[in-house]
PDB file of N, CA and C in Angstrom:
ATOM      1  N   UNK A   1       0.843  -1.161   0.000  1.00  0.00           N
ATOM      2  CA  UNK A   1       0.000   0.000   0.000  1.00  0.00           C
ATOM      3  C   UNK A   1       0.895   1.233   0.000  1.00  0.00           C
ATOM      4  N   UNK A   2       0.456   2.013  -0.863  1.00  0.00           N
ATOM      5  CA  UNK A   2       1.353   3.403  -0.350  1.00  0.00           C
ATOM      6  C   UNK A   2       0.222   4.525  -0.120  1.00  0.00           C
ATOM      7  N   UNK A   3       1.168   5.076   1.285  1.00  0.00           N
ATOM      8  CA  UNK A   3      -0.249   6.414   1.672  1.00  0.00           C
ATOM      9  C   UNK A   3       0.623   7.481   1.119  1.00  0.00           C
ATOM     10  N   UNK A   4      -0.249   8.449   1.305  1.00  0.00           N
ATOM     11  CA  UNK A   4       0.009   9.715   0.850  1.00  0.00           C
ATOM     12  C   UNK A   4      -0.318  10.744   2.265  1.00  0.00           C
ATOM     13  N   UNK A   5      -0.237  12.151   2.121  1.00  0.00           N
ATOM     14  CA  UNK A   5      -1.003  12.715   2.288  1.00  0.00           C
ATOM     15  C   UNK A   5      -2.575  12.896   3.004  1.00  0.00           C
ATOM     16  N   UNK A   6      -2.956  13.435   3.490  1.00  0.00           N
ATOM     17  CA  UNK A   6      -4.639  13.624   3.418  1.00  0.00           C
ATOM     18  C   UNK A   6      -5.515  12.322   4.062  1.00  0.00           C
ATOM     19  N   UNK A   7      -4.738  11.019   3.947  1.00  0.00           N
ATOM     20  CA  UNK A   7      -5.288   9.926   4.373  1.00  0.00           C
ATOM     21  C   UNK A   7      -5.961   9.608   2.986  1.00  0.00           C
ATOM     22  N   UNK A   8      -4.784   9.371   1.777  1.00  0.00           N
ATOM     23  CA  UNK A   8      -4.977   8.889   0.632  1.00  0.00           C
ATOM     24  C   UNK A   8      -3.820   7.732   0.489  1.00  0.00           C
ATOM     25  N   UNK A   9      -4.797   6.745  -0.483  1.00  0.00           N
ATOM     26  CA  UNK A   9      -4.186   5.340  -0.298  1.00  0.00           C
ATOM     27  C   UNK A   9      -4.379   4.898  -1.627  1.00  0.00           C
ATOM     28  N   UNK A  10      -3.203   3.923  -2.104  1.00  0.00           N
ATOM     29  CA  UNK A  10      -3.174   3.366  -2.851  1.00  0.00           C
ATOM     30  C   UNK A  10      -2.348   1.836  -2.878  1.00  0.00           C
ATOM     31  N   UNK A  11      -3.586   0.629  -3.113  1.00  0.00           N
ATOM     32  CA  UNK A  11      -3.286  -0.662  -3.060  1.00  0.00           C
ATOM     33  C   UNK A  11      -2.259  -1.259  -3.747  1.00  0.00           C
ATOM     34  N   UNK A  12      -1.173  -2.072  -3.957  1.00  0.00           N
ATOM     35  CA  UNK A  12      -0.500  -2.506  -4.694  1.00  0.00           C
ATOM     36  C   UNK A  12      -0.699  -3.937  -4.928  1.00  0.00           C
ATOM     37  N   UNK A  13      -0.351  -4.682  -5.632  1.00  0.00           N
ATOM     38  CA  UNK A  13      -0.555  -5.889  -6.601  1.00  0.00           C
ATOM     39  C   UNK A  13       0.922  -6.312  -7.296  1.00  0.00           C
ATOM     40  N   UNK A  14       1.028  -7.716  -7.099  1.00  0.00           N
ATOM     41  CA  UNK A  14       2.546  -7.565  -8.352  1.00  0.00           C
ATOM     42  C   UNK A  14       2.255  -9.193  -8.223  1.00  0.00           C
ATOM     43  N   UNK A  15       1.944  -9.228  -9.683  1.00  0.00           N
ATOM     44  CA  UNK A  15       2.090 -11.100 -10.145  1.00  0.00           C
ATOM     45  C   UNK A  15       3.296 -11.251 -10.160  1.00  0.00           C
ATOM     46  N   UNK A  16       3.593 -12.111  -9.219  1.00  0.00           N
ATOM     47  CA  UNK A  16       4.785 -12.826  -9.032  1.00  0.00           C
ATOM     48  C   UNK A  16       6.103 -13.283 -10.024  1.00  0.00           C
ATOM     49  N   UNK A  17       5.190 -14.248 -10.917  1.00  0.00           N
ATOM     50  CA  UNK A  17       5.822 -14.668 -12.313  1.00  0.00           C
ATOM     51  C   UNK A  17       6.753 -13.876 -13.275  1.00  0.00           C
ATOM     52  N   UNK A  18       5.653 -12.448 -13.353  1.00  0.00           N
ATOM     53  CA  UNK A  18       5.669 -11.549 -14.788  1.00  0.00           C
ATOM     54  C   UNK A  18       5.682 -10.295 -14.185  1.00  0.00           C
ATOM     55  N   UNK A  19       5.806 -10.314 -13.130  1.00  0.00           N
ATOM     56  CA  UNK A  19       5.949  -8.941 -12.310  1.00  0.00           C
ATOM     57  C   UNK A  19       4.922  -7.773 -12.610  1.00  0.00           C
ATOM     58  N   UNK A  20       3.935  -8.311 -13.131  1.00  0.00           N
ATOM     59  CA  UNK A  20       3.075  -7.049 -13.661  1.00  0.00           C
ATOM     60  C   UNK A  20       2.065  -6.619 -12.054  1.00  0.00           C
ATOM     61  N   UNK A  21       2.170  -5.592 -12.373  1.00  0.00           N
ATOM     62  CA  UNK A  21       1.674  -4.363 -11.624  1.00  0.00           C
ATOM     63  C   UNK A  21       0.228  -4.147 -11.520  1.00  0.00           C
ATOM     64  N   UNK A  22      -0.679  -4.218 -10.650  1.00  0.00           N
ATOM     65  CA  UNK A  22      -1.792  -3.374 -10.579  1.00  0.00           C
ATOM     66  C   UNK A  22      -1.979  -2.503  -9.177  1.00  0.00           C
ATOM     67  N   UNK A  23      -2.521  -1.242  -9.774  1.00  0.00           N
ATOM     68  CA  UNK A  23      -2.829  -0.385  -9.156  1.00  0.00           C
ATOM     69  C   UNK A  23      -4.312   0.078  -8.457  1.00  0.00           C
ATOM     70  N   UNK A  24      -4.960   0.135  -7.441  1.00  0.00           N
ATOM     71  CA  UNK A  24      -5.883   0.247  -6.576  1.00  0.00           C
ATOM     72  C   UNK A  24      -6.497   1.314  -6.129  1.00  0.00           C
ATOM     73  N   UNK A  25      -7.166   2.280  -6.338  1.00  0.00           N
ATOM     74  CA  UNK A  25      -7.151   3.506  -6.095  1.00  0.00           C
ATOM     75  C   UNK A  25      -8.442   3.213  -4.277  1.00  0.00           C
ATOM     76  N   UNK A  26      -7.754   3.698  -3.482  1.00  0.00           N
ATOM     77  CA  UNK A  26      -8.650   3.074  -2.380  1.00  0.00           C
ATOM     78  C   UNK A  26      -8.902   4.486  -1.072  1.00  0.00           C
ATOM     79  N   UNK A  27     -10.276   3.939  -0.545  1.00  0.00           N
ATOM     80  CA  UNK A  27     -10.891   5.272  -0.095  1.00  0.00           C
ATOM     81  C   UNK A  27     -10.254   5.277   1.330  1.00  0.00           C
ATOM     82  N   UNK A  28      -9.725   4.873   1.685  1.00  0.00           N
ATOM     83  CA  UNK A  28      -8.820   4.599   3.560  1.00  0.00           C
ATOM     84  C   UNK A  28      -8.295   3.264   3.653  1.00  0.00           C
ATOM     85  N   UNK A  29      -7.674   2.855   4.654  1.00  0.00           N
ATOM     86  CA  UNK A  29      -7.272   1.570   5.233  1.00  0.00           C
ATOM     87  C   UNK A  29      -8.027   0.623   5.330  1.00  0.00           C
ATOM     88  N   UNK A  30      -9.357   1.178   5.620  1.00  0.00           N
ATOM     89  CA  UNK A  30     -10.316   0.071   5.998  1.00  0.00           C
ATOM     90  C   UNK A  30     -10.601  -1.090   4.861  1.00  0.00           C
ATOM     91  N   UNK A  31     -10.520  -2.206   5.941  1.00  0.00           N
ATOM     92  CA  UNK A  31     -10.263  -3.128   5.337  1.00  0.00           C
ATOM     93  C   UNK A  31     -11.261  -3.483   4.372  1.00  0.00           C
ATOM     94  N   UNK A  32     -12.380  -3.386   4.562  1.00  0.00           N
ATOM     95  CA  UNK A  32     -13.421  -4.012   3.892  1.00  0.00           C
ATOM     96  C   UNK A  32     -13.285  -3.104   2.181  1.00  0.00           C
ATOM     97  N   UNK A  33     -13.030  -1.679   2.541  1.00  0.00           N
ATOM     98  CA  UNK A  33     -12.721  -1.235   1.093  1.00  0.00           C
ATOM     99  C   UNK A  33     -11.278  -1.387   0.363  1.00  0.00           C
ATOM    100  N   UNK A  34     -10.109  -1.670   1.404  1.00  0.00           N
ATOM    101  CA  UNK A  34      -9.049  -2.575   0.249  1.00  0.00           C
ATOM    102  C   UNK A  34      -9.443  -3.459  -0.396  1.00  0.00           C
ATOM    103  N   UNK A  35     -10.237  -4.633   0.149  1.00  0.00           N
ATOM    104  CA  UNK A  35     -10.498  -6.089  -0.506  1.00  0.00           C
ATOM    105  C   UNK A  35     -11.286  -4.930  -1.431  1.00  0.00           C
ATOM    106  N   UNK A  36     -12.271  -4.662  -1.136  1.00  0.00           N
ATOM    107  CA  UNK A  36     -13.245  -3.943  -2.522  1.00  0.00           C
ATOM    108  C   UNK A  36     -12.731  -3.578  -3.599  1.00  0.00           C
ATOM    109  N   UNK A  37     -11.763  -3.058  -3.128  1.00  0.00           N
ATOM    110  CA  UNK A  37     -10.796  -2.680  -4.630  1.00  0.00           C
ATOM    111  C   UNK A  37     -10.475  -3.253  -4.606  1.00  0.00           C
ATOM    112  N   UNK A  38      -8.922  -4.408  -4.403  1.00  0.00           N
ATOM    113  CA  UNK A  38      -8.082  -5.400  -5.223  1.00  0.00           C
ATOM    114  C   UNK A  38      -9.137  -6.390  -5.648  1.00  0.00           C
ATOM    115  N   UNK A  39     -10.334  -6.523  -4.695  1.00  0.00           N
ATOM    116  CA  UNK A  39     -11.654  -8.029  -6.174  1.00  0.00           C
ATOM    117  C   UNK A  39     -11.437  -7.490  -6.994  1.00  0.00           C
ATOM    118  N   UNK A  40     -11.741  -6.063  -7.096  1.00  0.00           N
ATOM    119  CA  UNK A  40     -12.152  -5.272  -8.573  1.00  0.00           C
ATOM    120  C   UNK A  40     -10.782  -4.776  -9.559  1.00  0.00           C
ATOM    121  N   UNK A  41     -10.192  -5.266  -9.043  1.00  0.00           N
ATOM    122  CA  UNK A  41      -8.554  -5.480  -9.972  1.00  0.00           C
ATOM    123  C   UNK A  41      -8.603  -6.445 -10.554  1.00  0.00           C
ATOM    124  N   UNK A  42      -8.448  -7.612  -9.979  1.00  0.00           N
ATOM    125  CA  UNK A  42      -8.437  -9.245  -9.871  1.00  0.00           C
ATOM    126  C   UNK A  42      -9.150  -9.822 -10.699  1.00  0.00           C
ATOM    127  N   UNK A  43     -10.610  -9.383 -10.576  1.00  0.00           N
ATOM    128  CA  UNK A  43     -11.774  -9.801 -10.962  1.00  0.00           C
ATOM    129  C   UNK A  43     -11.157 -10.598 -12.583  1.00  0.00           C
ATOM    130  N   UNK A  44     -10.578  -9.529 -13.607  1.00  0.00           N
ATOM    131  CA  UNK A  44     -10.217  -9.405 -14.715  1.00  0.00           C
ATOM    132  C   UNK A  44      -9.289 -10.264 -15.260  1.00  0.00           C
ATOM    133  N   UNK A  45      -8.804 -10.640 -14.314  1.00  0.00           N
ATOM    134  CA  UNK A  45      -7.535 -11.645 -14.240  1.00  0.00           C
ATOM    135  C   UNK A  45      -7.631 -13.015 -14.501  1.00  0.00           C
ATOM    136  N   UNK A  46      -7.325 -13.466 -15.669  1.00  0.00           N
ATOM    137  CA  UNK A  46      -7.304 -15.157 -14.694  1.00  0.00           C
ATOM    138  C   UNK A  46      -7.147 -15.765 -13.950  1.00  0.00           C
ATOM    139  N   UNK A  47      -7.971 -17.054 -13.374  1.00  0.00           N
ATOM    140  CA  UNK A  47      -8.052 -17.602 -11.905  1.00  0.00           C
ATOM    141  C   UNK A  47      -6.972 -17.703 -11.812  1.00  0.00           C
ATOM    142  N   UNK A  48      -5.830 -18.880 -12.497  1.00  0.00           N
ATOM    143  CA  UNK A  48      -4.631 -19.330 -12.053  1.00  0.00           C
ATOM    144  C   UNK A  48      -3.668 -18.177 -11.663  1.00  0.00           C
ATOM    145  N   UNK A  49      -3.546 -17.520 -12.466  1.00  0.00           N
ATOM    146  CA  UNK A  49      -2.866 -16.485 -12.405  1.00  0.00           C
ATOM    147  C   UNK A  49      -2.759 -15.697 -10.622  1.00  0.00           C
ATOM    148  N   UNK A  50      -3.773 -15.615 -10.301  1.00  0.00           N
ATOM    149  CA  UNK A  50      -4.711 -14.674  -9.049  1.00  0.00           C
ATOM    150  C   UNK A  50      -4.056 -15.314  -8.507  1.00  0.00           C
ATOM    151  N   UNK A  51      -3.190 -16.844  -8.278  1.00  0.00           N
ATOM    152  CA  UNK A  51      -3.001 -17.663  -6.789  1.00  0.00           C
ATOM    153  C   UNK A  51      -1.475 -16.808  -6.703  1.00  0.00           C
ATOM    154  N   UNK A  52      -0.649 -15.781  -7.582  1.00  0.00           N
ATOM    155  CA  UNK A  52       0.450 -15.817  -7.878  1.00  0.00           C
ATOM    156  C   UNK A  52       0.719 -14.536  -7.565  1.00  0.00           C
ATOM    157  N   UNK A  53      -0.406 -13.811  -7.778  1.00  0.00           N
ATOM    158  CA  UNK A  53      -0.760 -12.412  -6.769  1.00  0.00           C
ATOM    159  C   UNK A  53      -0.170 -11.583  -4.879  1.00  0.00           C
ATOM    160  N   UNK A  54       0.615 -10.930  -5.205  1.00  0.00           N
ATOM    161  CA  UNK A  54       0.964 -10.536  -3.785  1.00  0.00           C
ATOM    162  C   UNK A  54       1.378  -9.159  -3.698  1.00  0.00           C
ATOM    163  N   UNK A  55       1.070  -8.994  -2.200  1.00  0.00           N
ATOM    164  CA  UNK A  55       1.493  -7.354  -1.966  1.00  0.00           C
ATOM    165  C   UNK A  55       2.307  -7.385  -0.508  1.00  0.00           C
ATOM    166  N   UNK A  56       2.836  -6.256  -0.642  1.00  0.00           N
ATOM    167  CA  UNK A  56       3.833  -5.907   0.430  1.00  0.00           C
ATOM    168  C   UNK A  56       3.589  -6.100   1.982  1.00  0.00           C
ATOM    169  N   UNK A  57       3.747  -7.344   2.712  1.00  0.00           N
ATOM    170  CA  UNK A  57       2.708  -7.606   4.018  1.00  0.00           C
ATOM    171  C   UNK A  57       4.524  -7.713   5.438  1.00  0.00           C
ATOM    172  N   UNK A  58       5.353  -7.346   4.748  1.00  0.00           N
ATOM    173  CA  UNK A  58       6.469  -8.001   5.988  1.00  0.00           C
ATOM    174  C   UNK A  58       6.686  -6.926   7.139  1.00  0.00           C
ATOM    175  N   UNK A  59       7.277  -7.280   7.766  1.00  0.00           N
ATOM    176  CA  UNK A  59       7.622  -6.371   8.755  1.00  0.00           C
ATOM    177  C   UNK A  59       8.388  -4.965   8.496  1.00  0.00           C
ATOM    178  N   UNK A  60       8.902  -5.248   7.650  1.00  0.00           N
ATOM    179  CA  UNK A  60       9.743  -4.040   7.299  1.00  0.00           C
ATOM    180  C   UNK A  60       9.001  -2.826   7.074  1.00  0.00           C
ATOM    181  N   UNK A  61       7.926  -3.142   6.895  1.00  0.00           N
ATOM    182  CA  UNK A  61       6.511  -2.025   6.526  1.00  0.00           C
ATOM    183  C   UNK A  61       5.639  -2.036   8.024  1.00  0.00           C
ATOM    184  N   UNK A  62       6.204  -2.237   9.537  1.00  0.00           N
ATOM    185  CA  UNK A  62       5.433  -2.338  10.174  1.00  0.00           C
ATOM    186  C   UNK A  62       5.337  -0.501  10.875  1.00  0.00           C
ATOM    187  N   UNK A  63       6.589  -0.005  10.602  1.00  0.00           N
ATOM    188  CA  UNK A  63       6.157   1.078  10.526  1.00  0.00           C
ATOM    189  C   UNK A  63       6.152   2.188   9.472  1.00  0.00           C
ATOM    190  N   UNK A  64       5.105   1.896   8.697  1.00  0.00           N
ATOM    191  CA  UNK A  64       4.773   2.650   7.534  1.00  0.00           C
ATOM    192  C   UNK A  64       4.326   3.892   7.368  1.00  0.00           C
ATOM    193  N   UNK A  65       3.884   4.192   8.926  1.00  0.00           N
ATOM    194  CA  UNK A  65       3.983   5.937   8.782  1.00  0.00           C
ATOM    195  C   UNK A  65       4.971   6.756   8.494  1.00  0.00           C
ATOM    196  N   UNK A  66       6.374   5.952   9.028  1.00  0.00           N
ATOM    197  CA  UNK A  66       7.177   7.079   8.441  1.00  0.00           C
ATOM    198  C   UNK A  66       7.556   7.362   7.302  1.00  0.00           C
ATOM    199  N   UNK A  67       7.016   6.361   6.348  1.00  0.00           N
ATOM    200  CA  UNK A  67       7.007   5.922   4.905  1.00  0.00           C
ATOM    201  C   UNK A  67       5.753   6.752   4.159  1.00  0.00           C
ATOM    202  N   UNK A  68       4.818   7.096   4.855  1.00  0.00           N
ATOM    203  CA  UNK A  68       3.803   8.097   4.226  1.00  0.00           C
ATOM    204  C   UNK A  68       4.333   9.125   3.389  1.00  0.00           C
ATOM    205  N   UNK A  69       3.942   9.625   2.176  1.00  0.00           N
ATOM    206  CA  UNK A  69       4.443  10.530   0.807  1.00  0.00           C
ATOM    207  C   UNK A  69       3.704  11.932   1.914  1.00  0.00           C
ATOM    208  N   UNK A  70       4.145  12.980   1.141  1.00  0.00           N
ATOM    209  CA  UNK A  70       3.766  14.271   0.984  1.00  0.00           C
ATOM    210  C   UNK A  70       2.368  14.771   0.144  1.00  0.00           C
ATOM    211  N   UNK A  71       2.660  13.658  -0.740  1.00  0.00           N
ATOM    212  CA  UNK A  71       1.846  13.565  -1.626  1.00  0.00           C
ATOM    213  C   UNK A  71       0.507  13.277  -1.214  1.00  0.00           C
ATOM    214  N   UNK A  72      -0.712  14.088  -1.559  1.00  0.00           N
ATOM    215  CA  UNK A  72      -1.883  13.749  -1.563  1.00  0.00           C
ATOM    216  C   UNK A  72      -2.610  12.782  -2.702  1.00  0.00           C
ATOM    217  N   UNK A  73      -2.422  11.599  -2.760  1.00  0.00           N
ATOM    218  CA  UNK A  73      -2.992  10.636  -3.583  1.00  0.00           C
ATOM    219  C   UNK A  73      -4.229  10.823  -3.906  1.00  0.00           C
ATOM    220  N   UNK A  74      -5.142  11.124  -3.199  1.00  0.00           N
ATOM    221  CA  UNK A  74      -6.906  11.188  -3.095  1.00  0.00           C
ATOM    222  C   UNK A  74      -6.734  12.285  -4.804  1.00  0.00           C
ATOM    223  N   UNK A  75      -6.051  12.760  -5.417  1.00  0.00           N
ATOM    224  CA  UNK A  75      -6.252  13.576  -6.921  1.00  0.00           C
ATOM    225  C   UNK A  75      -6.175  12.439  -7.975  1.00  0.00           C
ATOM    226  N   UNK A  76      -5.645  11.056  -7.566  1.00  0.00           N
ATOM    227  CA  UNK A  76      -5.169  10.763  -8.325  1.00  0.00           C
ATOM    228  C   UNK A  76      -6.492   9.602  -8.881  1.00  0.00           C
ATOM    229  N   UNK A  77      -7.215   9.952 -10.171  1.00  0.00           N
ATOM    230  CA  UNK A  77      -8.221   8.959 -10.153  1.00  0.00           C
ATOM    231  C   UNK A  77      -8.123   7.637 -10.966  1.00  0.00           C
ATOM    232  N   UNK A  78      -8.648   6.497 -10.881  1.00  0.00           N
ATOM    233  CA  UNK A  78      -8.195   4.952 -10.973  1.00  0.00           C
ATOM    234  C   UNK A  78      -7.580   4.887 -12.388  1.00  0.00           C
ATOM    235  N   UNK A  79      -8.236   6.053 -13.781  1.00  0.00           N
ATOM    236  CA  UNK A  79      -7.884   5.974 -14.740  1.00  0.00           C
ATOM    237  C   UNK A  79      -6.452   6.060 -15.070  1.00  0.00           C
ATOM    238  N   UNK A  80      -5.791   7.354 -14.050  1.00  0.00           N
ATOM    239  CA  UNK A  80      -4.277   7.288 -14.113  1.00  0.00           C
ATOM    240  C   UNK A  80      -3.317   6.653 -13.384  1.00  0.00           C
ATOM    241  N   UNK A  81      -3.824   6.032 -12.342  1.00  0.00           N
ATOM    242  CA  UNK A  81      -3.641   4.745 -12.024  1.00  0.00           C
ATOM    243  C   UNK A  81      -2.916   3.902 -12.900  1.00  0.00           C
ATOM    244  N   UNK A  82      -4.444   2.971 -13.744  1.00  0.00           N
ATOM    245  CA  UNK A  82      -4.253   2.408 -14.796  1.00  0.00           C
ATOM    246  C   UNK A  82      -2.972   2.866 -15.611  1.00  0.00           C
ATOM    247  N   UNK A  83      -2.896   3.891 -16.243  1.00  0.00           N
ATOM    248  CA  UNK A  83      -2.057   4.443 -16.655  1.00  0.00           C
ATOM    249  C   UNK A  83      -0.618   4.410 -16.288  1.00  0.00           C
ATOM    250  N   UNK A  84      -0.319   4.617 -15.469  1.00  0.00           N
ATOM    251  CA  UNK A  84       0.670   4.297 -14.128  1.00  0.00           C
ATOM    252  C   UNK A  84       1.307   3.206 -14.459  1.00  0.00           C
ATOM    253  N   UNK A  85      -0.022   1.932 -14.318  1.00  0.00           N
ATOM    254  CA  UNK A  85       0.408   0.947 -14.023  1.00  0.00           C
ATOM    255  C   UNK A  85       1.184   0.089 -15.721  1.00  0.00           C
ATOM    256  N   UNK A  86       0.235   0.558 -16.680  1.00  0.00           N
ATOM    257  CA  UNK A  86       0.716  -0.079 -18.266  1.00  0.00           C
ATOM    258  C   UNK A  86       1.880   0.825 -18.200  1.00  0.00           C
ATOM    259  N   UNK A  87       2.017   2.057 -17.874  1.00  0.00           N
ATOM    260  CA  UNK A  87       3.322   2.181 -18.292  1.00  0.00           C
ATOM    261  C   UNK A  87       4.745   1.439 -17.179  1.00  0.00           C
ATOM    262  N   UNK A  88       4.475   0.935 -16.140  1.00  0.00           N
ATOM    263  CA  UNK A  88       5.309   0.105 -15.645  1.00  0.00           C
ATOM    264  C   UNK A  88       5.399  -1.360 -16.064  1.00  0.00           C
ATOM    265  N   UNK A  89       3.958  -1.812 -16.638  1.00  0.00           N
ATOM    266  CA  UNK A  89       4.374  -3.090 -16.834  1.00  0.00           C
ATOM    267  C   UNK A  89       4.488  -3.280 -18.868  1.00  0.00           C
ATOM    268  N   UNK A  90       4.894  -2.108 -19.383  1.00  0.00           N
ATOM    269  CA  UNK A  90       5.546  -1.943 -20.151  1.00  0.00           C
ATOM    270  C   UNK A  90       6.915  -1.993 -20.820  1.00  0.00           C
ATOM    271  N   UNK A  91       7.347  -1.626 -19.466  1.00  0.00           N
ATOM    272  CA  UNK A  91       9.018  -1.352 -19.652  1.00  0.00           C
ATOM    273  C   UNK A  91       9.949  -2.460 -19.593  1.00  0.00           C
ATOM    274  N   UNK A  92      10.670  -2.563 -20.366  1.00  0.00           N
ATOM    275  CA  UNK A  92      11.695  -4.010 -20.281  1.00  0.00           C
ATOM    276  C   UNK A  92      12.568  -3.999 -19.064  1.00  0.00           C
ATOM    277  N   UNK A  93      12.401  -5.380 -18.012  1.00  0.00           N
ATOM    278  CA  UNK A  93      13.125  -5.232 -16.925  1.00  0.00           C
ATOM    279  C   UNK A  93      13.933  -6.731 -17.256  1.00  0.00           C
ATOM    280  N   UNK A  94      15.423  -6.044 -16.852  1.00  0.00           N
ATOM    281  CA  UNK A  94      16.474  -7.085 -16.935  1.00  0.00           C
ATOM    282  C   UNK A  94      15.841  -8.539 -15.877  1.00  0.00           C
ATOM    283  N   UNK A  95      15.831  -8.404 -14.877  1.00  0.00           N
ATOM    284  CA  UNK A  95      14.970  -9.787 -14.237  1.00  0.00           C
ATOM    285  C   UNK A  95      14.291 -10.610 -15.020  1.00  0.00           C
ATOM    286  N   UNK A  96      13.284 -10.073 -16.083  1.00  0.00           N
ATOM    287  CA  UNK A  96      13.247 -10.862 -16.713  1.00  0.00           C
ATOM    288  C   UNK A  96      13.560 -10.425 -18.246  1.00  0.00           C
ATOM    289  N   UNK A  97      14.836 -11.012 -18.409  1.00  0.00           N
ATOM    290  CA  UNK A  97      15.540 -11.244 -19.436  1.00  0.00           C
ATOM    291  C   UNK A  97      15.553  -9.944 -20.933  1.00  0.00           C
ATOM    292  N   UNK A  98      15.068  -9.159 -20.187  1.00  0.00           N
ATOM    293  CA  UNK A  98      14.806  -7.498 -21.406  1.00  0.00           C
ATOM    294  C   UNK A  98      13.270  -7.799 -21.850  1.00  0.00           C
ATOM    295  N   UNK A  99      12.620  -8.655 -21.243  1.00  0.00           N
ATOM    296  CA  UNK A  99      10.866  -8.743 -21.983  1.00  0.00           C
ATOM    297  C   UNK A  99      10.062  -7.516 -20.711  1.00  0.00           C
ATOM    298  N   UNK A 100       9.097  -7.497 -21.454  1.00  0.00           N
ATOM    299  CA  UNK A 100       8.537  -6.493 -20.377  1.00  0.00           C
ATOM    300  C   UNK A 100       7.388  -7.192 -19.195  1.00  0.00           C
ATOM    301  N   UNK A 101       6.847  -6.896 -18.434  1.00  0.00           N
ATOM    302  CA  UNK A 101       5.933  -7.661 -17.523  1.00  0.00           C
ATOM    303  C   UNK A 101       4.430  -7.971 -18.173  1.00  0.00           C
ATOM    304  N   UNK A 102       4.242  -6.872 -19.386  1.00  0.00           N
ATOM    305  CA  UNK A 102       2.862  -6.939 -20.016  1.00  0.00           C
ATOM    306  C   UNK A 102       3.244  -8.415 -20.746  1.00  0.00           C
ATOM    307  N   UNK A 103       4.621  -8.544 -21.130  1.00  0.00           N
ATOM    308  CA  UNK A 103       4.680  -9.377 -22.443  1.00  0.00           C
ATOM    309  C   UNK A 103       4.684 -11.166 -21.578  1.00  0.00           C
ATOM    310  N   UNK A 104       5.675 -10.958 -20.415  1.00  0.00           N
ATOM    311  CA  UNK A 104       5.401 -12.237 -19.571  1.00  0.00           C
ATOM    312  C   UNK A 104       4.337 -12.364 -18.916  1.00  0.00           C
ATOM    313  N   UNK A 105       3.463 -11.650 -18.237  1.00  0.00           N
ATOM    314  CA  UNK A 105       2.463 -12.358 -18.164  1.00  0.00           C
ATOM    315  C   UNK A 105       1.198 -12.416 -19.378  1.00  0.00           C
ATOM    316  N   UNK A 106       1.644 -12.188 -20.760  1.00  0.00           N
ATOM    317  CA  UNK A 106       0.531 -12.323 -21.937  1.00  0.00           C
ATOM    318  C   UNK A 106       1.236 -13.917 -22.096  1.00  0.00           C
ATOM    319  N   UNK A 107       2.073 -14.079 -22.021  1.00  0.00           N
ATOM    320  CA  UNK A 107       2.687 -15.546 -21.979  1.00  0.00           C
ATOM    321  C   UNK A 107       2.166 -16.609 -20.827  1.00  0.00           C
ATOM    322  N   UNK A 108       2.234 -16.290 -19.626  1.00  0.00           N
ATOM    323  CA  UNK A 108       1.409 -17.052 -18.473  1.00  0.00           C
ATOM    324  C   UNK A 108       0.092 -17.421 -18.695  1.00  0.00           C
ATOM    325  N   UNK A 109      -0.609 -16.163 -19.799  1.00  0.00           N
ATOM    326  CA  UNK A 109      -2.224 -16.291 -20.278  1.00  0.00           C
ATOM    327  C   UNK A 109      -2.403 -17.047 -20.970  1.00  0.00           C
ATOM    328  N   UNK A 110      -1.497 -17.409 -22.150  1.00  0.00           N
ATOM    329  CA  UNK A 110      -1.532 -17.715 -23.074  1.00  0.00           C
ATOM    330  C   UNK A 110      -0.786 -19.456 -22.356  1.00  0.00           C
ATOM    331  N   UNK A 111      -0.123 -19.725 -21.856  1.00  0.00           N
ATOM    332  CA  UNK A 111       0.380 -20.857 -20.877  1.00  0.00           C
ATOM    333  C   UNK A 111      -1.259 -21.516 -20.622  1.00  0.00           C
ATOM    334  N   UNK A 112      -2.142 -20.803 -19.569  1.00  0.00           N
ATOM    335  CA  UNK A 112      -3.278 -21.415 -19.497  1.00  0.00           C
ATOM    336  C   UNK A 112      -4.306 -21.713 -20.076  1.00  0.00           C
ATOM    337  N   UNK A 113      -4.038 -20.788 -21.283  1.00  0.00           N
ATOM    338  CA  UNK A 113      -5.061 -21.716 -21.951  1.00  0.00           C
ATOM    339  C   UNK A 113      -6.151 -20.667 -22.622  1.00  0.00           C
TER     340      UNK A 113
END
């Protein structure tokens, strides 16, 4: 999750495999509206895929206030998000081998079927 500002939040997502990225645009901490948003990420996804799904849960983030941005997130709406997010899982990352994360996990999709 990264906060911002204002008590603005934004969910993170990263398929494991293909490293691709989704982004969450979310109304507070509360829990019941994180899950609300990442279903509504997910939803889109293929099942198999979804088991491969993870976000930032270790300790190292246990104190994440001091990690809070300046930044007021709450401007930022889900469309540029989105945006955000294709242009990260666009970019060729050496990890995996100069392909980009859109292109490995269109391969994982295409793996299932």
């Amino acid at each position: 999750m990264i906060a911002g500002s204002r008590n603005s939040y934004i969910a993170t997502l990263l398929e494991r495999q293909s490293r691709y990225v989704l982004l969450a645009k979310i109304p507070d901490k509360n829990t019941d509206g994180v899950v609300a948003a990442l279903v509504r990420q997910v939803q889109h996804q293929p099942r198999e895929l979804r088991r491969s799904l993870t976000w930032d849960r270790g300790k190292e983030l246990a104190d994440h206030k001091r990690l809070t941005l300046a930044t007021d997130l709450s401007v930022q709406s889900q469309v540029k998000l989105d945006a955000v997010a294709r242009e990260l899982n666009e970019r060729p990352r050496k990890t995996l081998n100069y392909h980009s994360p859109a292109e490995k996990f269109a391969e994982c999709v295409a793996a299932i079927g």
